[in-house]
PDB file of N, CA and C in Angstrom:
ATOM      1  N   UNK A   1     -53.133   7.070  -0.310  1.00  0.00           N
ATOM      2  CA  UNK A   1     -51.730   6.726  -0.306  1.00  0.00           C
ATOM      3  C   UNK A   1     -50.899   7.976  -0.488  1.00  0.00           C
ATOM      4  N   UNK A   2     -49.953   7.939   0.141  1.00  0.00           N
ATOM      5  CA  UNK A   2     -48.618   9.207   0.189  1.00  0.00           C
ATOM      6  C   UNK A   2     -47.728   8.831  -0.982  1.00  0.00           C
ATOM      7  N   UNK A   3     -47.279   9.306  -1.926  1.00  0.00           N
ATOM      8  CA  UNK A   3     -46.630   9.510  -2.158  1.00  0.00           C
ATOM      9  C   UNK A   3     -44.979  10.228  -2.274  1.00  0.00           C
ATOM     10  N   UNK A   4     -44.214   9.300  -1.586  1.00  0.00           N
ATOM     11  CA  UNK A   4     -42.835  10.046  -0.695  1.00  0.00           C
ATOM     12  C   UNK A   4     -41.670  10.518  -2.203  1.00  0.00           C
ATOM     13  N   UNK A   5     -41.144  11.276  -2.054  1.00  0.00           N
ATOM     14  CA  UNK A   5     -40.397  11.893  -3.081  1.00  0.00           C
ATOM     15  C   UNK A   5     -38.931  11.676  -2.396  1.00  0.00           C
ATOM     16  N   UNK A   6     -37.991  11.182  -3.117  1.00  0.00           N
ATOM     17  CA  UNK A   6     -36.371  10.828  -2.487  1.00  0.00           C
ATOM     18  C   UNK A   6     -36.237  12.101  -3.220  1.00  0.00           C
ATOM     19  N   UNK A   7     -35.479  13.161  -2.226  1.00  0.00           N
ATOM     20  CA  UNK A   7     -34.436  14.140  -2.750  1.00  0.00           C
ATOM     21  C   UNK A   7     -33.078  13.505  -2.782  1.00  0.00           C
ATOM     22  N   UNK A   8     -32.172  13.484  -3.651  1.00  0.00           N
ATOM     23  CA  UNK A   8     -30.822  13.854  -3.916  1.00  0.00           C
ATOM     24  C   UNK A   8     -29.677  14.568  -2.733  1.00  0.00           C
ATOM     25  N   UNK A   9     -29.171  13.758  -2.529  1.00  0.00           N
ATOM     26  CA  UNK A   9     -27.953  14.484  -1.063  1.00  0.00           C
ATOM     27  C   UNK A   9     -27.804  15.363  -1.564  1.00  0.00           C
ATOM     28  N   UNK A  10     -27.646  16.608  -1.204  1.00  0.00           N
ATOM     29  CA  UNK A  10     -27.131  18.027  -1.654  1.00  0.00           C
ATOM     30  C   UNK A  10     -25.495  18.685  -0.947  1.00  0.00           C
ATOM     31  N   UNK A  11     -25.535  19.192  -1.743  1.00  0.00           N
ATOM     32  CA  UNK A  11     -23.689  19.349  -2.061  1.00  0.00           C
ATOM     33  C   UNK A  11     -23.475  19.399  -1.020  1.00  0.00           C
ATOM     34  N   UNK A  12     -23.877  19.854   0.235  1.00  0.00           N
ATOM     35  CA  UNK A  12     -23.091  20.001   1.707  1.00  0.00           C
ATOM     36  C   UNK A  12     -23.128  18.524   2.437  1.00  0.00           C
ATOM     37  N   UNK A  13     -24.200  17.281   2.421  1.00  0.00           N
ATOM     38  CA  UNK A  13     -24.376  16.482   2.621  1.00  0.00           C
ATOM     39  C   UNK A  13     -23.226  15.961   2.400  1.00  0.00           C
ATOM     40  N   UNK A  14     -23.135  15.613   0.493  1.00  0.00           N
ATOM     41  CA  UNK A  14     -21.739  15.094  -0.023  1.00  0.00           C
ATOM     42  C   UNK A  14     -20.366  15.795   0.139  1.00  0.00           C
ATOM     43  N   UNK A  15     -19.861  17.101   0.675  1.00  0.00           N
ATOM     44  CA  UNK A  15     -18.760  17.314   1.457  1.00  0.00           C
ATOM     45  C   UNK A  15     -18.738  16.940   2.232  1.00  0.00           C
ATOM     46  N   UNK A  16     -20.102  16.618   3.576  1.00  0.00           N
ATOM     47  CA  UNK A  16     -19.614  16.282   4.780  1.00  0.00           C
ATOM     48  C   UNK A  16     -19.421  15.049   4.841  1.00  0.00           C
ATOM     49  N   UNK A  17     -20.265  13.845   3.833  1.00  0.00           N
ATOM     50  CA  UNK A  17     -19.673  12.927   3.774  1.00  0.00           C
ATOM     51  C   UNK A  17     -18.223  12.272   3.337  1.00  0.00           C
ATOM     52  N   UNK A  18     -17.618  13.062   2.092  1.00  0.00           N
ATOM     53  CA  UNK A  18     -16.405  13.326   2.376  1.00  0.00           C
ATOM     54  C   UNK A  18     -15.245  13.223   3.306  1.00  0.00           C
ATOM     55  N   UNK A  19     -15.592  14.334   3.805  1.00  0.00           N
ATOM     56  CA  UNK A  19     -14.746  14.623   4.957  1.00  0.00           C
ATOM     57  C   UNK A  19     -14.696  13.373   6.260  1.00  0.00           C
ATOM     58  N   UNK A  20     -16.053  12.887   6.210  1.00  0.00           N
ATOM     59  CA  UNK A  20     -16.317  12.109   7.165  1.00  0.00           C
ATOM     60  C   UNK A  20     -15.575  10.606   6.630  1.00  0.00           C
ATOM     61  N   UNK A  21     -15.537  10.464   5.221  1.00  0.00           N
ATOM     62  CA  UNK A  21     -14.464   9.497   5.073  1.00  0.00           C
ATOM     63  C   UNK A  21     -13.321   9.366   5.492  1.00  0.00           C
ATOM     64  N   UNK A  22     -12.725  10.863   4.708  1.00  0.00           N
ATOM     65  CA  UNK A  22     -11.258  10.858   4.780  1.00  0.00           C
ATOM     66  C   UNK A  22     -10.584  10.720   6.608  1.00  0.00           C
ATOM     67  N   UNK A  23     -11.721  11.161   7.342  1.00  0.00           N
ATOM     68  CA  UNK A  23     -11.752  10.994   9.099  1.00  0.00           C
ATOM     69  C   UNK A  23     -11.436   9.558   9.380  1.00  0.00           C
ATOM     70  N   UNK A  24     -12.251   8.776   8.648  1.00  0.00           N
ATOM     71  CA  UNK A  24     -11.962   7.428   9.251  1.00  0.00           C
ATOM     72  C   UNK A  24     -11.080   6.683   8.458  1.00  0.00           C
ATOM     73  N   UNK A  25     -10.621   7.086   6.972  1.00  0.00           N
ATOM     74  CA  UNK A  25      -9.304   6.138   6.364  1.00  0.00           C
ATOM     75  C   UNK A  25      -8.313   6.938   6.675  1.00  0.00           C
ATOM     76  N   UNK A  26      -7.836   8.230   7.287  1.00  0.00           N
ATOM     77  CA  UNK A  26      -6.858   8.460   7.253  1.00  0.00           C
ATOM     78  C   UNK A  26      -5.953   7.564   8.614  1.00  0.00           C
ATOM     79  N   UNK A  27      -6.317   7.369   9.616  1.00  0.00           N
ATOM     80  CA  UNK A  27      -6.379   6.316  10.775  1.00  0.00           C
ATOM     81  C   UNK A  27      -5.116   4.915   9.898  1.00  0.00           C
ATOM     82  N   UNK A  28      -6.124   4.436   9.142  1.00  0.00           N
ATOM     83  CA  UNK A  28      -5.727   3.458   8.419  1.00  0.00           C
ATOM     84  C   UNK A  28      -4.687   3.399   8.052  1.00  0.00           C
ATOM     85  N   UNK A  29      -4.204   4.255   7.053  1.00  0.00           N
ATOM     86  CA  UNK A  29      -3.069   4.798   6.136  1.00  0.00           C
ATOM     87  C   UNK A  29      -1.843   4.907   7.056  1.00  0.00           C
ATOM     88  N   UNK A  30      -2.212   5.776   8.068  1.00  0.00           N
ATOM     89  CA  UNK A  30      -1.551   6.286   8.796  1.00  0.00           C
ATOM     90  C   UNK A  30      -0.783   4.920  10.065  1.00  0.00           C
ATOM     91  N   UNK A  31      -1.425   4.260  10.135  1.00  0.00           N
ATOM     92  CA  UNK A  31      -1.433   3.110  11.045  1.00  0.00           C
ATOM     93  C   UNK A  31      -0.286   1.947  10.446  1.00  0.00           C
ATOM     94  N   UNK A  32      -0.321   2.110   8.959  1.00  0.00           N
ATOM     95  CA  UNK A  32       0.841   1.014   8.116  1.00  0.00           C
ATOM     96  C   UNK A  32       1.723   1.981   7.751  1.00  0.00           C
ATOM     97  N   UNK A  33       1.522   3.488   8.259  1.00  0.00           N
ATOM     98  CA  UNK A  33       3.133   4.264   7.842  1.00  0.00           C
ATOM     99  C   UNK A  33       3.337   4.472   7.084  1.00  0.00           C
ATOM    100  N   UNK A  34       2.135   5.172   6.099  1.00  0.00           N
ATOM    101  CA  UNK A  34       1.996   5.835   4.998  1.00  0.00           C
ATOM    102  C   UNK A  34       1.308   7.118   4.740  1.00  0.00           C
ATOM    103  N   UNK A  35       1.613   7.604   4.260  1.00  0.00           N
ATOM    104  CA  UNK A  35       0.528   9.475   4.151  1.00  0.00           C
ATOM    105  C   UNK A  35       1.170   9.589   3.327  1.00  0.00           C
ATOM    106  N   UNK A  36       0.352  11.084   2.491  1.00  0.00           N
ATOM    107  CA  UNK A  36       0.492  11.657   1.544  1.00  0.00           C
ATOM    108  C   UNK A  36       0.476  13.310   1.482  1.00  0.00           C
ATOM    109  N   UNK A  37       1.150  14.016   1.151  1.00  0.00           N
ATOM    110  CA  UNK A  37       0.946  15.502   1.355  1.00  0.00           C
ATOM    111  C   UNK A  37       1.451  16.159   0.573  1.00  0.00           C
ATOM    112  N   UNK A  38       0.606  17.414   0.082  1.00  0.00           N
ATOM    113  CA  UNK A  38       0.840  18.368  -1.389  1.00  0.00           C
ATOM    114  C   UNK A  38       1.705  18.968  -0.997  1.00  0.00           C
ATOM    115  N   UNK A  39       1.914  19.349   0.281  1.00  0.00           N
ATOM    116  CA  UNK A  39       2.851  20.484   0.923  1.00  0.00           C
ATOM    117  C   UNK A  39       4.096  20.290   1.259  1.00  0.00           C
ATOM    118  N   UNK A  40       5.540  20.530   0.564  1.00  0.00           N
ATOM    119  CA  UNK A  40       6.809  20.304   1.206  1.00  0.00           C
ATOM    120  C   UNK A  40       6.881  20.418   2.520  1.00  0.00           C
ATOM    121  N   UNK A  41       7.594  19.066   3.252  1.00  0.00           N
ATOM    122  CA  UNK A  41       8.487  19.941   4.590  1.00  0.00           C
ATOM    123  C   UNK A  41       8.449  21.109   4.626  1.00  0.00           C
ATOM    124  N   UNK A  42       8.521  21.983   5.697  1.00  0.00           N
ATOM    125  CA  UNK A  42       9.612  23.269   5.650  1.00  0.00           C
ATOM    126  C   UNK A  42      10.959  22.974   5.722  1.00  0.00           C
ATOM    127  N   UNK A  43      11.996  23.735   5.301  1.00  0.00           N
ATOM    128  CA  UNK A  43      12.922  23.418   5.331  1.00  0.00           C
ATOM    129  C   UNK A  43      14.047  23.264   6.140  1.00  0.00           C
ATOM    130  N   UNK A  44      14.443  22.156   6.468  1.00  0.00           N
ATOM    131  CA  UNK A  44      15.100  22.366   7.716  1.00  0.00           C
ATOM    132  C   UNK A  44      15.927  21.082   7.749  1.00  0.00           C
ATOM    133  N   UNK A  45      17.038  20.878   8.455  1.00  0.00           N
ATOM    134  CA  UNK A  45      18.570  20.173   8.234  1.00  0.00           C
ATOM    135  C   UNK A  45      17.758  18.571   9.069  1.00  0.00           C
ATOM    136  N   UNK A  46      16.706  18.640   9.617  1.00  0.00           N
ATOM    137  CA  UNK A  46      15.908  17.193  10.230  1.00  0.00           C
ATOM    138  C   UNK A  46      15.173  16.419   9.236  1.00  0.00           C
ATOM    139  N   UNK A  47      15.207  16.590   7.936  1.00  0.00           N
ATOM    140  CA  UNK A  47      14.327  16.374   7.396  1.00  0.00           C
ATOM    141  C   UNK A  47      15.158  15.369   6.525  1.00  0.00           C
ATOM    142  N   UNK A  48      14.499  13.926   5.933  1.00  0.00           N
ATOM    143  CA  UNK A  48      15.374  12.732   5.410  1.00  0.00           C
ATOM    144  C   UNK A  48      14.059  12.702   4.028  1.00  0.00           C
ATOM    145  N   UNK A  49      14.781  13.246   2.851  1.00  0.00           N
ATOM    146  CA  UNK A  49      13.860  13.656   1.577  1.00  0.00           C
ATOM    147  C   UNK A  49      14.373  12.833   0.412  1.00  0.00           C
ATOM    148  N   UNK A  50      14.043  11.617   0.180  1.00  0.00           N
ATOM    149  CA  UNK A  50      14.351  11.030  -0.652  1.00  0.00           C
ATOM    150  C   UNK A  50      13.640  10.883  -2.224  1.00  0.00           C
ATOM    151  N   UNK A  51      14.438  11.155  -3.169  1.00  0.00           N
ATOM    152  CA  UNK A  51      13.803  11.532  -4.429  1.00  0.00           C
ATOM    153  C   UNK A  51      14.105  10.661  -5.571  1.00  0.00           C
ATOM    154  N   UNK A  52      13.022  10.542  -6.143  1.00  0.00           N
ATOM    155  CA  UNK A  52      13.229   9.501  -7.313  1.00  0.00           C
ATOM    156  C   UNK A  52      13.234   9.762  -8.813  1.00  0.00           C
ATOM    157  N   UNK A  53      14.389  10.253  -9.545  1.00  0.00           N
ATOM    158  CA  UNK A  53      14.137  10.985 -10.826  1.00  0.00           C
ATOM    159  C   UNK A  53      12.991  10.017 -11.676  1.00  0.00           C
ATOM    160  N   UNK A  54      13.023  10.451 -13.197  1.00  0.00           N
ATOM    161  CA  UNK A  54      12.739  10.085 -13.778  1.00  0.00           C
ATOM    162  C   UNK A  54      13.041   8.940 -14.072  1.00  0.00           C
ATOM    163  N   UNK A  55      14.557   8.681 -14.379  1.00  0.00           N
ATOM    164  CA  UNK A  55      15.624   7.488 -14.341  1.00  0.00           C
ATOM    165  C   UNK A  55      15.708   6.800 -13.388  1.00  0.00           C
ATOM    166  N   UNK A  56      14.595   6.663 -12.111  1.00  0.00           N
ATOM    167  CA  UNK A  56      14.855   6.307 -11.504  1.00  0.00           C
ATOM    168  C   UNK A  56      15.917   6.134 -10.094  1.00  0.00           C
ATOM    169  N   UNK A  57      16.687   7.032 -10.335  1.00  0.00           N
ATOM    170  CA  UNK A  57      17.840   7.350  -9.494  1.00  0.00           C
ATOM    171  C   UNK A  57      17.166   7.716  -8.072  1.00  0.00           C
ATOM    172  N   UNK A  58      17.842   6.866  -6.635  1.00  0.00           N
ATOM    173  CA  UNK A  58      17.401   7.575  -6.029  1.00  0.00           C
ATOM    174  C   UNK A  58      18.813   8.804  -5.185  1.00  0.00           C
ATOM    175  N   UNK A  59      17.737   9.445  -4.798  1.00  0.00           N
ATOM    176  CA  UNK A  59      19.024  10.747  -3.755  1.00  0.00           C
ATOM    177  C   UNK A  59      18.327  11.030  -2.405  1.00  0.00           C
ATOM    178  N   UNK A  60      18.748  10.918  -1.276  1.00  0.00           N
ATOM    179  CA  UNK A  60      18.477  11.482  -0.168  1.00  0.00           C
ATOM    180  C   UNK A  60      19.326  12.517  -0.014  1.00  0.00           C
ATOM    181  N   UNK A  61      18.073  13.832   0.148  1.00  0.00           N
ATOM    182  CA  UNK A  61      18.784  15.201   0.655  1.00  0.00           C
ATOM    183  C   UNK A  61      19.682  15.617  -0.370  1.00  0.00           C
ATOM    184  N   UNK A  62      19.521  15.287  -1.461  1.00  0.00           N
ATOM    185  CA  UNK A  62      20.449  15.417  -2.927  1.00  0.00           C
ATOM    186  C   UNK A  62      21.248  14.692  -3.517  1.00  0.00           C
ATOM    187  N   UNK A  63      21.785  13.965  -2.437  1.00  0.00           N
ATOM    188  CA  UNK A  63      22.907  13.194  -2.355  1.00  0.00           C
ATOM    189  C   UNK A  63      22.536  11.810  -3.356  1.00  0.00           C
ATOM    190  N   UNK A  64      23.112  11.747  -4.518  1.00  0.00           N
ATOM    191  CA  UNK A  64      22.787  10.355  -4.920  1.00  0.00           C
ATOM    192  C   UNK A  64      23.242   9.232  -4.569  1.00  0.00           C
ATOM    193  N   UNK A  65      22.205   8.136  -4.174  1.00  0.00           N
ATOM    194  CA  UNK A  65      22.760   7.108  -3.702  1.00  0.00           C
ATOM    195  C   UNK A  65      22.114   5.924  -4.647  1.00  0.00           C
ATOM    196  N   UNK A  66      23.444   4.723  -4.588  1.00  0.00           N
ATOM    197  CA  UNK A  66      23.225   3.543  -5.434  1.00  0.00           C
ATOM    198  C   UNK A  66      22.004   2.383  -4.900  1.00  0.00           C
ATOM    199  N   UNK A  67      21.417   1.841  -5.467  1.00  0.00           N
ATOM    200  CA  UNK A  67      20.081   1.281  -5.473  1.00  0.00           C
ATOM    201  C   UNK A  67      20.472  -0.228  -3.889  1.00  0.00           C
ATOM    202  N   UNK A  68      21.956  -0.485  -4.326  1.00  0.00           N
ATOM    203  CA  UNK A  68      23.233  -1.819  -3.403  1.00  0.00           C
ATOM    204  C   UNK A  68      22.691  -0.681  -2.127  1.00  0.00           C
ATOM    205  N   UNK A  69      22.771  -0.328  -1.772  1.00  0.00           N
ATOM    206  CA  UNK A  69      23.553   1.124  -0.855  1.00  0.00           C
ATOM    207  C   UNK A  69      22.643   1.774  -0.023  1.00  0.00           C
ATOM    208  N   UNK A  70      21.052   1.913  -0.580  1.00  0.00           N
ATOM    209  CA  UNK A  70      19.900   2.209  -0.191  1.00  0.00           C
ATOM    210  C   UNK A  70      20.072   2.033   1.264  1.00  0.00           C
ATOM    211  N   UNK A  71      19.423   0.506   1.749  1.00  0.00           N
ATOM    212  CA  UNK A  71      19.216  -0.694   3.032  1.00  0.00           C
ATOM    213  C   UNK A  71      20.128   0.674   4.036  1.00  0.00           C
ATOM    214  N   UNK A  72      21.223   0.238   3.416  1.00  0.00           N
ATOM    215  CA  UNK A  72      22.954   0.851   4.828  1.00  0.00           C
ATOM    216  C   UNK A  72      22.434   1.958   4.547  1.00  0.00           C
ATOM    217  N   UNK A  73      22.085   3.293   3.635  1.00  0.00           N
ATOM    218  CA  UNK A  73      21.849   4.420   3.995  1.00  0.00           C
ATOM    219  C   UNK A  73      21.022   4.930   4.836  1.00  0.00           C
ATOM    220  N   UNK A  74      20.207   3.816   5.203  1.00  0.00           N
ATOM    221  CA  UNK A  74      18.384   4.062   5.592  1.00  0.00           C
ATOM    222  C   UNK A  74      19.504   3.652   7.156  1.00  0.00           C
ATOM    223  N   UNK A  75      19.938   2.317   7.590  1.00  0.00           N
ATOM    224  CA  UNK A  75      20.856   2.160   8.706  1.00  0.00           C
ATOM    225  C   UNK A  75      21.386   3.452   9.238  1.00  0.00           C
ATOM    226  N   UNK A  76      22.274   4.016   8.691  1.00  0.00           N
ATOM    227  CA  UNK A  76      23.300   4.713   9.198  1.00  0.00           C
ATOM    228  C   UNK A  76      22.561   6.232   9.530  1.00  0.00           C
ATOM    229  N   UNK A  77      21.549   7.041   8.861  1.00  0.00           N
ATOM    230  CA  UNK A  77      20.556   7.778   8.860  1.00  0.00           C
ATOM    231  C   UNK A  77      19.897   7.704  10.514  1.00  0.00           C
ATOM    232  N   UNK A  78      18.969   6.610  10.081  1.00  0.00           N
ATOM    233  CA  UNK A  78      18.031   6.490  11.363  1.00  0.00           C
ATOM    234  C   UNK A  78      17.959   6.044  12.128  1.00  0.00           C
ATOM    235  N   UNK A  79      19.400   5.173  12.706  1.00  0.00           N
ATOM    236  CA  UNK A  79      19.316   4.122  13.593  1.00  0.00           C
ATOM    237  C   UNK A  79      19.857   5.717  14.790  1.00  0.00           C
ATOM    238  N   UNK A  80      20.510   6.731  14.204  1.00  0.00           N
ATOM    239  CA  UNK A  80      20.898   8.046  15.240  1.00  0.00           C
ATOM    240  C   UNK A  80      19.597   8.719  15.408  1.00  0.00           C
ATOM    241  N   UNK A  81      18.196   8.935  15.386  1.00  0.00           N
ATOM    242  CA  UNK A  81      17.616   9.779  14.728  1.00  0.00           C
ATOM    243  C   UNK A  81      16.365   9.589  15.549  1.00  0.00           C
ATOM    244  N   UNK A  82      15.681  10.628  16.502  1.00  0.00           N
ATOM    245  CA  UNK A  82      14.252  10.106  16.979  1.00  0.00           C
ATOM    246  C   UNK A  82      13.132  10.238  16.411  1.00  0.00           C
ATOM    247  N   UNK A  83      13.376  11.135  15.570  1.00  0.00           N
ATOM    248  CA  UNK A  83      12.015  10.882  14.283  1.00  0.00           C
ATOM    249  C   UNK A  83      12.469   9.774  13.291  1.00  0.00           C
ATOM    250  N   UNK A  84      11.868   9.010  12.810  1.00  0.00           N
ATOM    251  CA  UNK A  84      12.129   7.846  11.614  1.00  0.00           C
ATOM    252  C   UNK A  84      11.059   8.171  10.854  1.00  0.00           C
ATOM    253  N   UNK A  85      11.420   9.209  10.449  1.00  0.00           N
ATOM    254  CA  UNK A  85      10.233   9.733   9.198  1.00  0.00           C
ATOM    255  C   UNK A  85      10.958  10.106   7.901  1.00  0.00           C
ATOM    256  N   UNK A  86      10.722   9.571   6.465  1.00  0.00           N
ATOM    257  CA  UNK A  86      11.124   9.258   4.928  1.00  0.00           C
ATOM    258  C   UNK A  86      10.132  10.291   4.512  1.00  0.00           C
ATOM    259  N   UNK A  87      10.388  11.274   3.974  1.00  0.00           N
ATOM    260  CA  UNK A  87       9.407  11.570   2.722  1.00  0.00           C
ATOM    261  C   UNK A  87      10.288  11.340   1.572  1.00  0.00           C
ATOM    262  N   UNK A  88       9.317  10.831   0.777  1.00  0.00           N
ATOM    263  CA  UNK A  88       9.449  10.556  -0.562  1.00  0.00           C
ATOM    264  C   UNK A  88       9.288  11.118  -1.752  1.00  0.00           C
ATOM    265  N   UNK A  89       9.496  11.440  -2.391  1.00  0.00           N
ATOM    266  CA  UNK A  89       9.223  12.602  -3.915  1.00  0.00           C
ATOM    267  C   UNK A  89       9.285  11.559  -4.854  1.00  0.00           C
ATOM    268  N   UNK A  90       8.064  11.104  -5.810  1.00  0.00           N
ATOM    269  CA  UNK A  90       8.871  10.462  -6.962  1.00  0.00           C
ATOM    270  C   UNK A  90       8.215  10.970  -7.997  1.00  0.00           C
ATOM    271  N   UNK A  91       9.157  10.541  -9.339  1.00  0.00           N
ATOM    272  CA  UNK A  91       8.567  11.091 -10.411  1.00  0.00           C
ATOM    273  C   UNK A  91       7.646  10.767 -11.015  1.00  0.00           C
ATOM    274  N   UNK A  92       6.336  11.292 -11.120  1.00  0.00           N
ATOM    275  CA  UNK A  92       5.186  10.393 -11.491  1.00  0.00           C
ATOM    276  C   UNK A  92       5.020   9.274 -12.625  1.00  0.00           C
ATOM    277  N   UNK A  93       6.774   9.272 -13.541  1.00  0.00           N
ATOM    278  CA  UNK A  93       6.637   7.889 -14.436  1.00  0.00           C
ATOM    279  C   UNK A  93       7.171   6.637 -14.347  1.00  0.00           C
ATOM    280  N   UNK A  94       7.641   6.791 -12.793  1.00  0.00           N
ATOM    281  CA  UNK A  94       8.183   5.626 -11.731  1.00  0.00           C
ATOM    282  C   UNK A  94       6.869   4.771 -11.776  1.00  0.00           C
ATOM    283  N   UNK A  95       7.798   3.553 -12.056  1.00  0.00           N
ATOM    284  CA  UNK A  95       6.667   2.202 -11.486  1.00  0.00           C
ATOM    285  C   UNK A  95       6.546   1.844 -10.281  1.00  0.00           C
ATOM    286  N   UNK A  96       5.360   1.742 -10.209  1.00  0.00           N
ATOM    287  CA  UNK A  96       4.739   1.497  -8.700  1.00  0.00           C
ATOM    288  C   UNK A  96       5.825   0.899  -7.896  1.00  0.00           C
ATOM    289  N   UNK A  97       6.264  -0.629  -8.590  1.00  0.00           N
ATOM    290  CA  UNK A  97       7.352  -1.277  -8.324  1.00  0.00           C
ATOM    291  C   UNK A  97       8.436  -0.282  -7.464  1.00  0.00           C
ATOM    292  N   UNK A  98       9.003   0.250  -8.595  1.00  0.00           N
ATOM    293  CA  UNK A  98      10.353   1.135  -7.752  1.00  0.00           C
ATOM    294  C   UNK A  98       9.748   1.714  -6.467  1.00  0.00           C
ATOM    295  N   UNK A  99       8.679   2.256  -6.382  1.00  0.00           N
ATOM    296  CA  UNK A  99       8.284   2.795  -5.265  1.00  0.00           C
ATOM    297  C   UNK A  99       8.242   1.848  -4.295  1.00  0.00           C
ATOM    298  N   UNK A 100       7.245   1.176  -4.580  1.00  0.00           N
ATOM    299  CA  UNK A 100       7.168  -0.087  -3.445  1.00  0.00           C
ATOM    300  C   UNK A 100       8.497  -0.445  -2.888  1.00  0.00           C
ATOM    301  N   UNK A 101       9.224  -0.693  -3.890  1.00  0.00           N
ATOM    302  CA  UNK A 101      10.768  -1.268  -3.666  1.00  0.00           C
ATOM    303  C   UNK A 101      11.644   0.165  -2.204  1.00  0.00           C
ATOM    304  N   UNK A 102      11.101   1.243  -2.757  1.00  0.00           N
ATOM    305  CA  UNK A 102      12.102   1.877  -1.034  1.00  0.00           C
ATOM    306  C   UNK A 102      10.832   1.722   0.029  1.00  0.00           C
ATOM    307  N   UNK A 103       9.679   1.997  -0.633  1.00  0.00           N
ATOM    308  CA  UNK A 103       8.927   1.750   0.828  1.00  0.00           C
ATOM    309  C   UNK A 103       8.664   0.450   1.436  1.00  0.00           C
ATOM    310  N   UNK A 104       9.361  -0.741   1.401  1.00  0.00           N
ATOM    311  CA  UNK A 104       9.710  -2.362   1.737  1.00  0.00           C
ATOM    312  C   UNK A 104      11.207  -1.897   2.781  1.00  0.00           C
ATOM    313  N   UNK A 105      11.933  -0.929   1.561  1.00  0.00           N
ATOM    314  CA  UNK A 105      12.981  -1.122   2.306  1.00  0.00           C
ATOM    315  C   UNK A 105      12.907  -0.033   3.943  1.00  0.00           C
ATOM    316  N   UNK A 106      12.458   0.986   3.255  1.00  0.00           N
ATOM    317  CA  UNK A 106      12.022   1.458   5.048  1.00  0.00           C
ATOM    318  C   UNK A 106      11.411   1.482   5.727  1.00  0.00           C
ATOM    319  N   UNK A 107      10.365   0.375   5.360  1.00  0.00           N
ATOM    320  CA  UNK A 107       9.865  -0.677   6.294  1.00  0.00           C
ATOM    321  C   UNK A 107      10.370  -1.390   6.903  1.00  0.00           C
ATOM    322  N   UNK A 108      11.166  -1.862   6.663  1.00  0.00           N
ATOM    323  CA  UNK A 108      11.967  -2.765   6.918  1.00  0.00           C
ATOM    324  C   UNK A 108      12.847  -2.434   8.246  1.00  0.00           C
ATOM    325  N   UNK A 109      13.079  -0.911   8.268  1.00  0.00           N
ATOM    326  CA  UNK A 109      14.437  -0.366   9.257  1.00  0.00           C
ATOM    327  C   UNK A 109      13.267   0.101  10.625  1.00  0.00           C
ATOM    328  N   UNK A 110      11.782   0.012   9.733  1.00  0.00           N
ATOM    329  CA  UNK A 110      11.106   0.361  11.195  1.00  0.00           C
ATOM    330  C   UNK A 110      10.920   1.680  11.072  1.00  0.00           C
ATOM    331  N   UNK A 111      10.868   2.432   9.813  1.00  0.00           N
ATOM    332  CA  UNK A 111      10.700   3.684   9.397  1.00  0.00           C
ATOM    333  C   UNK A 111       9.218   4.245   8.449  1.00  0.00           C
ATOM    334  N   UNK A 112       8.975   5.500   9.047  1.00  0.00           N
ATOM    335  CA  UNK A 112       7.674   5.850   8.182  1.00  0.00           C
ATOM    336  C   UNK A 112       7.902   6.641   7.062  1.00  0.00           C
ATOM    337  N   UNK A 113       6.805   6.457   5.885  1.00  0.00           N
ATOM    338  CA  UNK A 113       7.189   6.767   5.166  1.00  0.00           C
ATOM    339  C   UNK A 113       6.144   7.635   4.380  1.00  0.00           C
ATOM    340  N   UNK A 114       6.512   8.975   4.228  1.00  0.00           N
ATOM    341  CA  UNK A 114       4.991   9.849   3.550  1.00  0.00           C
ATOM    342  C   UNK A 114       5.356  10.041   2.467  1.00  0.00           C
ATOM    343  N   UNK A 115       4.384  10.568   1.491  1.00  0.00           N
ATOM    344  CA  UNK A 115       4.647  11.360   0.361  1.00  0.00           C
ATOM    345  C   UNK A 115       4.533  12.407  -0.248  1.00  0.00           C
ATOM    346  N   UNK A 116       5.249  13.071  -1.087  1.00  0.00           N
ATOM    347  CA  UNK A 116       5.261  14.797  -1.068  1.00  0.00           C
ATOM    348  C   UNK A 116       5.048  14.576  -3.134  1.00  0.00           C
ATOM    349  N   UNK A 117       4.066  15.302  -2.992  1.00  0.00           N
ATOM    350  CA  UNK A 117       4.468  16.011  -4.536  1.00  0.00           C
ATOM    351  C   UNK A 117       5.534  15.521  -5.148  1.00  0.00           C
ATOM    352  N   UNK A 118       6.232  15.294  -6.040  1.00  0.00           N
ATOM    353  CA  UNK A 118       7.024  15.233  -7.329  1.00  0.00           C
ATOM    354  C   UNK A 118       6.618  17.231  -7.418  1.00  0.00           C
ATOM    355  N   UNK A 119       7.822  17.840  -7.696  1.00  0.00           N
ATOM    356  CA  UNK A 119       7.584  18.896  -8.927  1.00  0.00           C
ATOM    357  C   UNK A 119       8.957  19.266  -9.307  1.00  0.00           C
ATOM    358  N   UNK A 120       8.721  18.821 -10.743  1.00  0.00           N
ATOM    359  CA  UNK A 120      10.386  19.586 -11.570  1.00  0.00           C
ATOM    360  C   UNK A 120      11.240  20.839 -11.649  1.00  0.00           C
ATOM    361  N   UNK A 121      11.741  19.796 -11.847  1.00  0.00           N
ATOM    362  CA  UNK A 121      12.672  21.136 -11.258  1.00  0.00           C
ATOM    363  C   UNK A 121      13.767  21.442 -10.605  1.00  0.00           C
TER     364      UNK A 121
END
């Protein structure tokens, strides 16, 4: 009789499996109009950057806007606009809730929506 010995996936195995995940869920994510990214925009006057303090407040492009007010801002924004792309910044002690709550609403206008880092400041 043989005795067969199981080796252990070795570290390149488990990166490539990895990678080979993130290949097939990013599809997914991407498909309901969601992503995520460490890296700011570059900066540039096309870009619709909506941020969520601590307090919850939100601001597009700095500008603070009232929570009533959101819906018509997301309207008046992107209904001119051939990219319909939101990044989002929030502060990591935002409840899921609040989040959910703008990404419903620019869903809603038919808009995508990624996410950037939070960093203070």
């Amino acid at each position: 009789m043989h005795s067969r010995t199981v080796t252990p996936p070795t570290a390149t195995f488990r990166a490539w499996l990895a990678l080979a995940t993130l290949a097939f869920a990013a599809p997914v994510f991407s498909s309901h109009g969601l992503a995520y990214s460490q890296a700011p925009p570059q900066a540039s006057s096309t870009r619709i950057i909506l941020t969520l303090t601590e307090a919850q407040v939100p601001s597009i492009n700095g500008q603070v806007v009232q929570w009533d007010r959101l819906e018509a801002e997301f309207r008046a924004i992107f209904t001119r606009r051939p990219q319909r792309v939101l990044y989002v910044r929030a502060h990591p002690r935002n409840d899921y809730r609040t989040i959910a709550r703008v990404v419903d609403l620019a869903k809603r206008r038919g808009i995508t929506v990624n996410f950037l880092q939070y960093v203070a400041g």
